[in-house]
C-alpha atoms as a PDB file:
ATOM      1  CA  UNK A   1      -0.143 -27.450   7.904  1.00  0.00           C
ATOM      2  CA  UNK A   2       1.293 -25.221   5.511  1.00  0.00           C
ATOM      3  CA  UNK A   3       0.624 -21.715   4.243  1.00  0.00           C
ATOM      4  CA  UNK A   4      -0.892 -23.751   1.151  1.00  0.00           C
ATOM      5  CA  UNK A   5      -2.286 -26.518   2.761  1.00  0.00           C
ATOM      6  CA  UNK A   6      -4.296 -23.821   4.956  1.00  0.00           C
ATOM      7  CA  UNK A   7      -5.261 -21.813   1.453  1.00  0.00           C
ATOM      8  CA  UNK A   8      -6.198 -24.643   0.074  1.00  0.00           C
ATOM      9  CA  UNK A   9      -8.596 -25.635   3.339  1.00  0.00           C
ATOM     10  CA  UNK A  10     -10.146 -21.708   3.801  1.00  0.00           C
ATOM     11  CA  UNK A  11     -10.930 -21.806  -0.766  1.00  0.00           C
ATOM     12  CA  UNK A  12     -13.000 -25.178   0.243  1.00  0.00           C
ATOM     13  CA  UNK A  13     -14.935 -23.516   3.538  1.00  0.00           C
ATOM     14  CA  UNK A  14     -15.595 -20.289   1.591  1.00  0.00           C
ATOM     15  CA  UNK A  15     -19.133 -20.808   0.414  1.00  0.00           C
ATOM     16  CA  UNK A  16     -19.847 -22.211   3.979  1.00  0.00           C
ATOM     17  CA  UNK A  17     -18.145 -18.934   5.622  1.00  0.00           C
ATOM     18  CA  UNK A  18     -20.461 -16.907   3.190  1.00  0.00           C
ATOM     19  CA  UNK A  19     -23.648 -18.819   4.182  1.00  0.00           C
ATOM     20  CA  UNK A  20     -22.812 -18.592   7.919  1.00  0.00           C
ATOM     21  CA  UNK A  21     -21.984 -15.170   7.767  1.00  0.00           C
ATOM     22  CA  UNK A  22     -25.161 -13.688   9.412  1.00  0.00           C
ATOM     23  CA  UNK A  23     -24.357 -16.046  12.365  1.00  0.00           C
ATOM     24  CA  UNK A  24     -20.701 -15.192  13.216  1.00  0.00           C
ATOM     25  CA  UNK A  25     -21.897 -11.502  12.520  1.00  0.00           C
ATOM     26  CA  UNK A  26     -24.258 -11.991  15.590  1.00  0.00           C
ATOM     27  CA  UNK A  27     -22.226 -13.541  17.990  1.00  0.00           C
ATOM     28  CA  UNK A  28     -18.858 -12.070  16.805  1.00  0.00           C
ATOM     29  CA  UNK A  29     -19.879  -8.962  16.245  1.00  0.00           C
ATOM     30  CA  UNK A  30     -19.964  -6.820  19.337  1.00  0.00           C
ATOM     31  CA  UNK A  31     -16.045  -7.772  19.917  1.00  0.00           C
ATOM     32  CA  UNK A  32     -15.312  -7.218  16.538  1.00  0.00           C
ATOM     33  CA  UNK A  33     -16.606  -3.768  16.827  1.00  0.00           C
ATOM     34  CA  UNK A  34     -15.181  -3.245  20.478  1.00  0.00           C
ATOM     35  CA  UNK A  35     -11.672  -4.522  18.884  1.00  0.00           C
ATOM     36  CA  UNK A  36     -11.388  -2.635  16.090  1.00  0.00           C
ATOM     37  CA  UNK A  37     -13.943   0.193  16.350  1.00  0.00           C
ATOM     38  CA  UNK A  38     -11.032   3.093  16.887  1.00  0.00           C
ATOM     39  CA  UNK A  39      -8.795   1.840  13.948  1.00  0.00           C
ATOM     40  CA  UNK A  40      -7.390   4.659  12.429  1.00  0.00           C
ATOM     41  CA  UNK A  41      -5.793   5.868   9.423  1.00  0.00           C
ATOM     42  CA  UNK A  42      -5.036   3.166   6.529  1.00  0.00           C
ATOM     43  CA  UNK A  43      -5.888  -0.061   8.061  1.00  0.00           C
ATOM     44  CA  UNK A  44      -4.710  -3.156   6.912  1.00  0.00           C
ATOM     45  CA  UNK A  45      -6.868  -6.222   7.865  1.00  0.00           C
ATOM     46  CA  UNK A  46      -4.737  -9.376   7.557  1.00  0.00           C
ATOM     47  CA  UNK A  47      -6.166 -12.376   7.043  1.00  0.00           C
ATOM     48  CA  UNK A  48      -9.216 -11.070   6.352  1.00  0.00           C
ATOM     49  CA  UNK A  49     -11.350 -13.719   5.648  1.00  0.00           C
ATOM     50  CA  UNK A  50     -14.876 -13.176   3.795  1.00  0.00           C
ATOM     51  CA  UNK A  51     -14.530  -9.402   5.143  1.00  0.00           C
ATOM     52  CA  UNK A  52     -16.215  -9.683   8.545  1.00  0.00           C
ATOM     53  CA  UNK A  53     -14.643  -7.468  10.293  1.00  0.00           C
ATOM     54  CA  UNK A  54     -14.878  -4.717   7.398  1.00  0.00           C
ATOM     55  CA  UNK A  55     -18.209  -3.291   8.946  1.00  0.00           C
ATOM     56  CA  UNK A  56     -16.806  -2.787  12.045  1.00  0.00           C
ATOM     57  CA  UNK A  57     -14.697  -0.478  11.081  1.00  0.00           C
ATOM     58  CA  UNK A  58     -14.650   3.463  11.005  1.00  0.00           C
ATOM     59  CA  UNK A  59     -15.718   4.915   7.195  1.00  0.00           C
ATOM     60  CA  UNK A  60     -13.124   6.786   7.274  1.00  0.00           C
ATOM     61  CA  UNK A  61     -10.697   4.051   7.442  1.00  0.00           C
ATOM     62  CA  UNK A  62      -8.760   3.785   4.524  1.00  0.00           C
ATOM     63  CA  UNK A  63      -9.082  -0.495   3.742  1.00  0.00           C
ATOM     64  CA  UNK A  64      -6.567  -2.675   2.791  1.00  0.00           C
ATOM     65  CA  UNK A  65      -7.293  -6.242   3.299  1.00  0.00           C
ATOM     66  CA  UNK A  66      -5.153  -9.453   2.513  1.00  0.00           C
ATOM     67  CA  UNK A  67      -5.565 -13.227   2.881  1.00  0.00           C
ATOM     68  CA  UNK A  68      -3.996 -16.209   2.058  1.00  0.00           C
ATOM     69  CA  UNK A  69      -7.311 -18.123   0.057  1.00  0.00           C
ATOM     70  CA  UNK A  70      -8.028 -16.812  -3.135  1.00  0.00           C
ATOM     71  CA  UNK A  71     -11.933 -17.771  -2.460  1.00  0.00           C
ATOM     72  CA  UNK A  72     -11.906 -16.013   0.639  1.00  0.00           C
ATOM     73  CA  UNK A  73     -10.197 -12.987  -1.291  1.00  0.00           C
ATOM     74  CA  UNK A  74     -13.158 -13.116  -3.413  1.00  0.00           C
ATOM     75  CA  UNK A  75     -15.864 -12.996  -1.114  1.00  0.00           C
ATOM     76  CA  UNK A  76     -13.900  -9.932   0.651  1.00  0.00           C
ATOM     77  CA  UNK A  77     -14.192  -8.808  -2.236  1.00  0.00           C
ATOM     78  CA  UNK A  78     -18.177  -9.405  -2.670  1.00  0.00           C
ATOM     79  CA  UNK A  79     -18.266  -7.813   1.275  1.00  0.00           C
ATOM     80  CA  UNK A  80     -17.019  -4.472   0.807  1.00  0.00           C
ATOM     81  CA  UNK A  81     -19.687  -4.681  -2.595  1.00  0.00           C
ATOM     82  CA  UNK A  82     -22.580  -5.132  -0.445  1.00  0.00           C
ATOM     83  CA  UNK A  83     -21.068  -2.549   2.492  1.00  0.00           C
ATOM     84  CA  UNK A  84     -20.822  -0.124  -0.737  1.00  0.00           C
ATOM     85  CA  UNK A  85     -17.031   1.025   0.648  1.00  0.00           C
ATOM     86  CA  UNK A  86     -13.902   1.417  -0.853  1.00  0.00           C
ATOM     87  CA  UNK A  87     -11.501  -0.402  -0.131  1.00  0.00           C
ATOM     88  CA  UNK A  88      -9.093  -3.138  -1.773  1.00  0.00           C
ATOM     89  CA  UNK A  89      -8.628  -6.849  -1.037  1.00  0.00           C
ATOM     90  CA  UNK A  90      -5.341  -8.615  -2.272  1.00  0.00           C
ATOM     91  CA  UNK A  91      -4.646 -12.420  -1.561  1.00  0.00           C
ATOM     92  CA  UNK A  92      -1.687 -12.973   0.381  1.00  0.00           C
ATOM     93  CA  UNK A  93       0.074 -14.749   3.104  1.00  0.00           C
ATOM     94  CA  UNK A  94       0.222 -13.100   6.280  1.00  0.00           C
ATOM     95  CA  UNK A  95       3.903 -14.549   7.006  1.00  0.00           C
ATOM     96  CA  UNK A  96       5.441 -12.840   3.734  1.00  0.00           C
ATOM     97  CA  UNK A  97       3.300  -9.076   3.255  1.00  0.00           C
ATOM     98  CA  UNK A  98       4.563  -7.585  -0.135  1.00  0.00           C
ATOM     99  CA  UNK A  99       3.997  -4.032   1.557  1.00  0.00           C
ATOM    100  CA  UNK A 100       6.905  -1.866   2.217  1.00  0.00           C
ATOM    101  CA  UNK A 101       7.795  -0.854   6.172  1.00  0.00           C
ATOM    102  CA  UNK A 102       5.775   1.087   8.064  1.00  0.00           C
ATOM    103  CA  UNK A 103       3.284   1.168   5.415  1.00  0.00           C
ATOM    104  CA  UNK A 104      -0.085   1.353   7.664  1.00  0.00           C
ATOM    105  CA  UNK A 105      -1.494   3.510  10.700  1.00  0.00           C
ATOM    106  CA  UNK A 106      -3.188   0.564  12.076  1.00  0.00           C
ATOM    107  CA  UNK A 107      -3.099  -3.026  11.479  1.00  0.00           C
ATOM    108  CA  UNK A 108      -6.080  -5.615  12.731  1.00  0.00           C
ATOM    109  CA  UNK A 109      -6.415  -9.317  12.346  1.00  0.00           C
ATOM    110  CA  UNK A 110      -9.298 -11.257  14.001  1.00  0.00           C
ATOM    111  CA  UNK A 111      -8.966 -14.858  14.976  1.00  0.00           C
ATOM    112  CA  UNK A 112      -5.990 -15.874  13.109  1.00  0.00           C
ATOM    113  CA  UNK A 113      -2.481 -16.467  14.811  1.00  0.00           C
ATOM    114  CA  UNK A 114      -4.483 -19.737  15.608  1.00  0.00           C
ATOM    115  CA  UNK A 115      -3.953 -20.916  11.656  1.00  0.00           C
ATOM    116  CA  UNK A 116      -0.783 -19.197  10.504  1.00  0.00           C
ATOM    117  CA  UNK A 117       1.692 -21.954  10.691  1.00  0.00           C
ATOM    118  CA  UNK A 118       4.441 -19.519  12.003  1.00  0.00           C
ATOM    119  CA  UNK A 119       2.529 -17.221  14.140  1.00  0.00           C
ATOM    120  CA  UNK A 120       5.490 -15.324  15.653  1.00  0.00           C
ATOM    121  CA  UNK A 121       6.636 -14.502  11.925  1.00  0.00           C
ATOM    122  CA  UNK A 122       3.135 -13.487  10.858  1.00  0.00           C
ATOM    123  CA  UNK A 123       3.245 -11.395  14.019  1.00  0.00           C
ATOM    124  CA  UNK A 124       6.843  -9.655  12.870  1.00  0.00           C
ATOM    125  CA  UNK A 125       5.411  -8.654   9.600  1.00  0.00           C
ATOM    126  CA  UNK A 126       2.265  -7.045  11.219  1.00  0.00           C
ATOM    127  CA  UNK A 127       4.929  -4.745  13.186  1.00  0.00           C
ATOM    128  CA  UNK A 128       6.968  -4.518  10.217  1.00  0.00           C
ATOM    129  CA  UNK A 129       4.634  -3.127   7.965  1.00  0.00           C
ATOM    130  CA  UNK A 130       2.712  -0.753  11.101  1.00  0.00           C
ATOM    131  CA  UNK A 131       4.041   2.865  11.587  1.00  0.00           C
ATOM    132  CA  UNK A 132       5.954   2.965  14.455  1.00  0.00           C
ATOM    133  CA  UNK A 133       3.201   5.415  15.948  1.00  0.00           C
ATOM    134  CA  UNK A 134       0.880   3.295  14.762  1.00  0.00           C
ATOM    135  CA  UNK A 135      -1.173   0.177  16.341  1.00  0.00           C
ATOM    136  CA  UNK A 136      -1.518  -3.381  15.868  1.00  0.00           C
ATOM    137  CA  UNK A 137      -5.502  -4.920  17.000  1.00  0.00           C
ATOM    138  CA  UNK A 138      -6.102  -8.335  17.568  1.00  0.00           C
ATOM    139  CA  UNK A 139      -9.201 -10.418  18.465  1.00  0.00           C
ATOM    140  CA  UNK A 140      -7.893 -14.200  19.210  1.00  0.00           C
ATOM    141  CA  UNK A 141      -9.790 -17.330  21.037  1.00  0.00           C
ATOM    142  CA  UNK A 142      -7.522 -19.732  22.873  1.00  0.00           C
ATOM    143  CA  UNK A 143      -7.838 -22.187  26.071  1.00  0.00           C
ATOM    144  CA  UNK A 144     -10.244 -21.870  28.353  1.00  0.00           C
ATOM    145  CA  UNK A 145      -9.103 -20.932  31.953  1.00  0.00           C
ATOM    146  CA  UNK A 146     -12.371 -23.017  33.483  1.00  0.00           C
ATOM    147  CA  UNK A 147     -10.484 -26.446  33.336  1.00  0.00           C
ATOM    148  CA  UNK A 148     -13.643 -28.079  32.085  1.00  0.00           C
ATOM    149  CA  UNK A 149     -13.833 -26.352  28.952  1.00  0.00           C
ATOM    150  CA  UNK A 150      -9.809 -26.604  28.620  1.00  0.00           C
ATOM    151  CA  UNK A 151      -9.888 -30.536  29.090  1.00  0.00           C
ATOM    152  CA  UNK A 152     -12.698 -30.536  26.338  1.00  0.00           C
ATOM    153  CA  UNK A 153     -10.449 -28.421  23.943  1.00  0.00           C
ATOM    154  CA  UNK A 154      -7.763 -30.352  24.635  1.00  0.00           C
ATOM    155  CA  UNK A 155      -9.653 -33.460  23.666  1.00  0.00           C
ATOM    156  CA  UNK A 156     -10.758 -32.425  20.402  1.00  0.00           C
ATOM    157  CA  UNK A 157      -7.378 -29.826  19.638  1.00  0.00           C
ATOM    158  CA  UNK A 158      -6.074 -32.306  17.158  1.00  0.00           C
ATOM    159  CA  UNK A 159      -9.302 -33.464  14.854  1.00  0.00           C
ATOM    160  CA  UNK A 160     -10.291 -29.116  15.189  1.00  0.00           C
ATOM    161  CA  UNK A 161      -7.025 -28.800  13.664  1.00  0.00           C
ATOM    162  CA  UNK A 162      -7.572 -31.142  11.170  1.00  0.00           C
ATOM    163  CA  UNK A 163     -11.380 -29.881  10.250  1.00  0.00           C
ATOM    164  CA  UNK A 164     -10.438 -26.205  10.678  1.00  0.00           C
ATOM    165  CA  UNK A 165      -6.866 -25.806  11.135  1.00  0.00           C
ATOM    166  CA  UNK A 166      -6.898 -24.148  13.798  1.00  0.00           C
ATOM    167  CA  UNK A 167      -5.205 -24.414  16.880  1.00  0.00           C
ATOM    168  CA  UNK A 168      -7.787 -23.303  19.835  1.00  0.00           C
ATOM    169  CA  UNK A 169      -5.817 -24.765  22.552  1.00  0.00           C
ATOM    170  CA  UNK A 170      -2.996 -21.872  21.994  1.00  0.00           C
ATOM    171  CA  UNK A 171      -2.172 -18.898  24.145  1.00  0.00           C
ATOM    172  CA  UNK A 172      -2.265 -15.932  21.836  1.00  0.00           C
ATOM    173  CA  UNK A 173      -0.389 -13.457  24.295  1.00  0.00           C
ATOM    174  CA  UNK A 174       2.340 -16.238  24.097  1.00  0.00           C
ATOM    175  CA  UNK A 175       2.790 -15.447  20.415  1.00  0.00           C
ATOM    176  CA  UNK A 176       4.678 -11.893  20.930  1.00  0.00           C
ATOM    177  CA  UNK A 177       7.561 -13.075  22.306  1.00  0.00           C
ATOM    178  CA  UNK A 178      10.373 -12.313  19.952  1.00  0.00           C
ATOM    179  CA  UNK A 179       8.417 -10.323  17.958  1.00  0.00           C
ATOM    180  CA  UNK A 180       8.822  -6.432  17.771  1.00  0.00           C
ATOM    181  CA  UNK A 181       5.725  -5.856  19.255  1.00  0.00           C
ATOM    182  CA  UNK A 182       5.064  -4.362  22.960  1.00  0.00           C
ATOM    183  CA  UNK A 183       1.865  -5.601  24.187  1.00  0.00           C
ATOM    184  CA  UNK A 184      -0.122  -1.965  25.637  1.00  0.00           C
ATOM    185  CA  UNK A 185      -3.246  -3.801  26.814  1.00  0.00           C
ATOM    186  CA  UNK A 186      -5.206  -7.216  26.836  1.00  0.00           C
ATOM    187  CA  UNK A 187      -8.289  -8.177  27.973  1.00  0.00           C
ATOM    188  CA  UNK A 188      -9.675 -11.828  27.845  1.00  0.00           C
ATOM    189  CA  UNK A 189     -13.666 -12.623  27.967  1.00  0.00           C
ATOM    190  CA  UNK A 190     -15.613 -15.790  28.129  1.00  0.00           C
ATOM    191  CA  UNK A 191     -13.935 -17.885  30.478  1.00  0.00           C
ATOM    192  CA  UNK A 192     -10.432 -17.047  29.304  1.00  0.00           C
ATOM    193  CA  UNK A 193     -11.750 -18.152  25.408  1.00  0.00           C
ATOM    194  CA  UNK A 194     -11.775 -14.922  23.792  1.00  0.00           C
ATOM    195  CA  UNK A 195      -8.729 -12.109  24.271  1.00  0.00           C
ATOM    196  CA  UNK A 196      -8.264  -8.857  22.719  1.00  0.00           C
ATOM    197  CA  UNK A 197      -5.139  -7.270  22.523  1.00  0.00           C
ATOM    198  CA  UNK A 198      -3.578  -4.089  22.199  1.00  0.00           C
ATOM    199  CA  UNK A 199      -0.200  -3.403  20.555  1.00  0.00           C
ATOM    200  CA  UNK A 200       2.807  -1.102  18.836  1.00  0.00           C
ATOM    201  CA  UNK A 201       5.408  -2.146  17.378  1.00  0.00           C
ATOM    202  CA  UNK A 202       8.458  -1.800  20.270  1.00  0.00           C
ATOM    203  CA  UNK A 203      10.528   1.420  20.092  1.00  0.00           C
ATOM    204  CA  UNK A 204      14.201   1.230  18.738  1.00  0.00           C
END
């Protein structure tokens, strides 16, 4: 799919991401918070989606968040409302960030190189626009390691796609190669399903 075609298929699932909220909040939410509880700084939250991952984050963080949907820009919008925050929201896709170099301390996405249609080029930008002291959080889902699981994933990779577009058969880790991002730490949960990752954009 394209950037649009995955727009297009997030502004349909919005209302649905809103009512379901409460539910990803409970079984998302400790690794959201264990993720992206130290971010730091002005924080920029790409692909932000209906603004889960904005309570996890430190008050003091200064919040910039983007995605591609314009309805899930508008409930990320409705989200930092209700958290009674500041913060701004800004639709836009991941692959193409209209923010000048080294523009943020800290930069977090949360289950998303698995829908950007170019991951390694969303990845680029996320380096491009973090500080190069800065830091780069990720929480991804991929293949199972238990080959059960994995054969099931594999089984049902292509109609997920086509439901969610997502990819959940990828290996996120994978993803950094040629970017300008040095991987510092990953750890991966839930019988290999769930990783979270640590990074900086690579030193000249």
């Amino acid at each position: 799919m394209s950037s649009s075609d995955i727009a297009g298929l997030y502004d349909d699932m919005a209302a649905q991401y809103e009512r379901w909220d409460w539910a990803n909040r409970l079984f998302s939410g400790p690794l959201r918070k264990r993720a992206f509880g130290e971010a730091r700084g002005r924080v920029l939250d790409v692909a932000c989606g209906a603004g889960t991952n904005f309570r996890y984050l430190p008050g003091s963080a200064q919040l910039v968040g983007v995605d591609v949907s314009a309805e899930m820009v508008e409930a990320a919008r409705a989200e930092l409302d209700e958290l009674r925050r500041g913060g701004t929201v800004y639709r836009m896709d991941a692959q193409d960030l209209q923010f000048p170099d080294d523009s943020f301390d800290t930069v977090i996405s949360a289950l998303s190189t698995c829908t950007f249609p170019d991951p390694v080029a969303a990845l680029s930008e996320m380096a491009r626009v973090c500080r190069p002291d800065g830091r780069v959080l990720l929480f991804e889902h991929g293949r199972s390691d238990v080959e059960l699981l994995g054969r099931f994933q594999d089984w049902r990779a292509d109609a997920h796609y086509e439901q969610h577009g997502c990819r959940w058969t990828q290996e996120p880790l994978a993803h950094f190669e040629g970017t300008e991002l040095t991987v510092l730490e990953s750890e991966t949960l839930f019988a290999g399903m769930v990783t979270i990752i640590e990074a900086r954009p690579a030193a000249d």
